[in-house]
C-alpha atoms as a PDB file:
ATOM      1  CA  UNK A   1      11.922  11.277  10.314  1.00  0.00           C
ATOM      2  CA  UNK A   2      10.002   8.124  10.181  1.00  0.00           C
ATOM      3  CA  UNK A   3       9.847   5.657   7.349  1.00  0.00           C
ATOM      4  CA  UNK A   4       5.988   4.921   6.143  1.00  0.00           C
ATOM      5  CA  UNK A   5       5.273   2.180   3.613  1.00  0.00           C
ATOM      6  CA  UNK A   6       2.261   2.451   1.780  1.00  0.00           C
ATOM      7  CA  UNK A   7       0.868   0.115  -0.953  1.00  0.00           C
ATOM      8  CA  UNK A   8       1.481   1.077  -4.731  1.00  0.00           C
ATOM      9  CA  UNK A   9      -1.569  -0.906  -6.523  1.00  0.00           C
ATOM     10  CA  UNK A  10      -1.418   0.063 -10.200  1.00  0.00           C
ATOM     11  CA  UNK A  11      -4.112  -1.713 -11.703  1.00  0.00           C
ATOM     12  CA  UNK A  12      -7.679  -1.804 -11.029  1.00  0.00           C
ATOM     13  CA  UNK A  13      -7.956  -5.271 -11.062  1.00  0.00           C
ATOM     14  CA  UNK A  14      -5.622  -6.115  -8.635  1.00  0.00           C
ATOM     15  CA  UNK A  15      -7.442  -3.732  -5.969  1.00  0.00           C
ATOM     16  CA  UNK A  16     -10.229  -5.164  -6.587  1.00  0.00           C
ATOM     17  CA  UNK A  17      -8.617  -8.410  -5.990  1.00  0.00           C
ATOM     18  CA  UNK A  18      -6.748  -6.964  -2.635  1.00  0.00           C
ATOM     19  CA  UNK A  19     -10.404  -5.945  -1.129  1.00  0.00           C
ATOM     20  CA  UNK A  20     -11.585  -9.620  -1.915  1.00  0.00           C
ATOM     21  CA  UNK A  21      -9.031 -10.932  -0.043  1.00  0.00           C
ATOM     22  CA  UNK A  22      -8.277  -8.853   2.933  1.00  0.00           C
ATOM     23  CA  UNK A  23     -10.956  -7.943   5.735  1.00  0.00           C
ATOM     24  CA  UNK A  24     -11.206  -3.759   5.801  1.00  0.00           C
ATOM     25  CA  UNK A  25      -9.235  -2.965   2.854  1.00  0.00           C
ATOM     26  CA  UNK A  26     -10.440   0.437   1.251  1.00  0.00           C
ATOM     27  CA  UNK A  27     -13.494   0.005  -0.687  1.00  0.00           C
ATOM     28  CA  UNK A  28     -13.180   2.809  -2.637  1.00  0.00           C
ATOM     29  CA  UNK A  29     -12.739   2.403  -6.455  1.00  0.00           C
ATOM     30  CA  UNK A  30      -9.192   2.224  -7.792  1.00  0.00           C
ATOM     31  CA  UNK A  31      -9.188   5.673  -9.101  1.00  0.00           C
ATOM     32  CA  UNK A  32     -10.745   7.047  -6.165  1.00  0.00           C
ATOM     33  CA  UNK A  33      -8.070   5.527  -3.678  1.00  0.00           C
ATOM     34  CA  UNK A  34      -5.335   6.396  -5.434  1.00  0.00           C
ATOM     35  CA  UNK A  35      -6.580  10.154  -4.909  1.00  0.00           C
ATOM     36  CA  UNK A  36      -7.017   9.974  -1.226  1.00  0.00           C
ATOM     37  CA  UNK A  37      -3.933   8.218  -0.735  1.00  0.00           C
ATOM     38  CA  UNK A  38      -1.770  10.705  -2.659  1.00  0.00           C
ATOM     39  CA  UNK A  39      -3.991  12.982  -0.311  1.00  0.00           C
ATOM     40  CA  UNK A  40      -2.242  10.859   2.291  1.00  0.00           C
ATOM     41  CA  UNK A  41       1.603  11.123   0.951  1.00  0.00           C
ATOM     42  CA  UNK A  42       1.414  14.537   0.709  1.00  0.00           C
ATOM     43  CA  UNK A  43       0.373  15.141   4.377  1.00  0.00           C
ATOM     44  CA  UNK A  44       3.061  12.092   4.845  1.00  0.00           C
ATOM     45  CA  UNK A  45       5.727  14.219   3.294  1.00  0.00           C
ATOM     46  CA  UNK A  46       4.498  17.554   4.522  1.00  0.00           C
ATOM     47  CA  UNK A  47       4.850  16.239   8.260  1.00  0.00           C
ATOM     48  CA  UNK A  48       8.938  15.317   7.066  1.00  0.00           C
ATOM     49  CA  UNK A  49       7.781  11.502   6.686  1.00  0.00           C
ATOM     50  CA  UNK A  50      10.111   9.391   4.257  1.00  0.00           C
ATOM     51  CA  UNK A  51       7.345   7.566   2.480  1.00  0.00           C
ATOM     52  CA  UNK A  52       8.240   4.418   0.307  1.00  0.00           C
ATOM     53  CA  UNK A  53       5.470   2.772  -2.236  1.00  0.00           C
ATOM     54  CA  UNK A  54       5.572  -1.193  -2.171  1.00  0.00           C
ATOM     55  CA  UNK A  55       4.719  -2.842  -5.278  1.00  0.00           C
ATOM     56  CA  UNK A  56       2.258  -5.623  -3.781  1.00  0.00           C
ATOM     57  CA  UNK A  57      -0.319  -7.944  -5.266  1.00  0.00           C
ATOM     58  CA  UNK A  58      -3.108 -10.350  -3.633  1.00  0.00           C
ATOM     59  CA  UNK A  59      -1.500 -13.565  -5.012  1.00  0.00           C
ATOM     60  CA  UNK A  60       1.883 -12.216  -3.249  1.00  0.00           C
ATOM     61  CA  UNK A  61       0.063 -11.263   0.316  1.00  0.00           C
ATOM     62  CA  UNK A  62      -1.975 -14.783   0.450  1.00  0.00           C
ATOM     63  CA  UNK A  63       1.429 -16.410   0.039  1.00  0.00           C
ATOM     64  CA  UNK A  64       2.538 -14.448   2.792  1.00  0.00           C
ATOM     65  CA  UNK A  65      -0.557 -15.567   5.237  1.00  0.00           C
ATOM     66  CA  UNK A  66      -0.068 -18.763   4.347  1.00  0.00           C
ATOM     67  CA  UNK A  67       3.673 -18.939   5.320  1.00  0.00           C
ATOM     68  CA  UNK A  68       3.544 -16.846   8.146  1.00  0.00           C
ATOM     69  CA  UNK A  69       0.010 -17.997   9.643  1.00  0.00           C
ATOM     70  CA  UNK A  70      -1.193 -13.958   9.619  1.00  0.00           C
ATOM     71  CA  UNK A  71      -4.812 -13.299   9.176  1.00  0.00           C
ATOM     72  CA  UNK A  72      -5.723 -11.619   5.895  1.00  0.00           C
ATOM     73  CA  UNK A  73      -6.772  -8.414   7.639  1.00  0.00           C
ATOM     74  CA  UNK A  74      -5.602  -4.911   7.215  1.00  0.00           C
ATOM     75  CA  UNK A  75      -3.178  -5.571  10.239  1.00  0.00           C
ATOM     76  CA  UNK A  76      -1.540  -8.185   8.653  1.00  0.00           C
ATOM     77  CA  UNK A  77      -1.924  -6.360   5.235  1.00  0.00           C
ATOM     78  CA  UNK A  78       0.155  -3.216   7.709  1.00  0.00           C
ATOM     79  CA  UNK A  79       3.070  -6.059   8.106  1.00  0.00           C
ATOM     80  CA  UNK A  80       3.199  -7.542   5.080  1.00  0.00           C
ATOM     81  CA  UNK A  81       3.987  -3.510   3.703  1.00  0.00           C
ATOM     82  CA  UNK A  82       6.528  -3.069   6.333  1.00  0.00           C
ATOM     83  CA  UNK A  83       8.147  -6.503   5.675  1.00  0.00           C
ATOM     84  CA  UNK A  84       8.383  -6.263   2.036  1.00  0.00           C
ATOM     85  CA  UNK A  85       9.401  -2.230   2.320  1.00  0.00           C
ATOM     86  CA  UNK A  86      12.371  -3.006   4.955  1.00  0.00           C
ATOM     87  CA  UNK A  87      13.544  -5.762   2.212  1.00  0.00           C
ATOM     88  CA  UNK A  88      12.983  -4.378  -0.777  1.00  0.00           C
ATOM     89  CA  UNK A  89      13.529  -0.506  -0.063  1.00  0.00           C
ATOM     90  CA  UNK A  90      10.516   0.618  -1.910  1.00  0.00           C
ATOM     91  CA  UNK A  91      10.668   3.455  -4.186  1.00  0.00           C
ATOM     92  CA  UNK A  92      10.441   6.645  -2.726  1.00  0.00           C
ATOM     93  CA  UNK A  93       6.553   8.320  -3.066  1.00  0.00           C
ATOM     94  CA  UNK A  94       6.956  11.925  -4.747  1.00  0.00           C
ATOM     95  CA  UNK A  95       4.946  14.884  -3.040  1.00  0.00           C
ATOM     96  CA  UNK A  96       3.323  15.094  -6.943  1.00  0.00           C
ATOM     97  CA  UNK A  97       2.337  11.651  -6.725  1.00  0.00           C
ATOM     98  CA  UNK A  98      -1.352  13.369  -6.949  1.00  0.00           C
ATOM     99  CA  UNK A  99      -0.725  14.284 -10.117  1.00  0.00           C
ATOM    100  CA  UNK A 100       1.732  11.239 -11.287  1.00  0.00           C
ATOM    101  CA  UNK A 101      -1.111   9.048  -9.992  1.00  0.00           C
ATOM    102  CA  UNK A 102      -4.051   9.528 -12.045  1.00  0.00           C
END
């Protein structure tokens, strides 16, 4: 079973600040991504994937490119979630996180 860290972006306003900052981040609206991405746990989960949510926010990822030299693209963006999830654990991502979500 593999471990998959995805971001957990509560507020509006901080998406909104994450696709300012970071070259191919979703454009969707808030709402809208958090629906397709509990799309995305639930096939996570359904294919036996242990999927951990990482609180992030923009301020915290440009600190990170700026220590660690990364570009603020959605590869970086990829590290940042897998640094941050292998420190901090994460919390695990529920299969109802549709629902929970909204």
């Amino acid at each position: 079973m593999a471990t998959r860290y995805l971001a957990d972006v509560r507020q509006a306003t901080e998406h909104r600040a994450l696709q300012d900052l970071i070259k191919l981040y979703p454009a969707q609206a808030h709402e809208e991504w958090r629906e397709l991405q509990a799309k995305e746990i639930a096939r996570l989960i359904g294919a036996r994937h242990d999927v951990r949510l990482v609180e992030v926010t923009a301020a915290e990822f440009a600190d990170y490119c700026a220590r660690t030299g990364a570009k603020r693209d959605i590869g970086a963006f990829t590290g940042f979630l897998w640094d941050k999830g292998k420190r901090t654990k994460g919390r695990a991502a529920a299969a109802a996180h549709a629902e929970a979500g909204r």
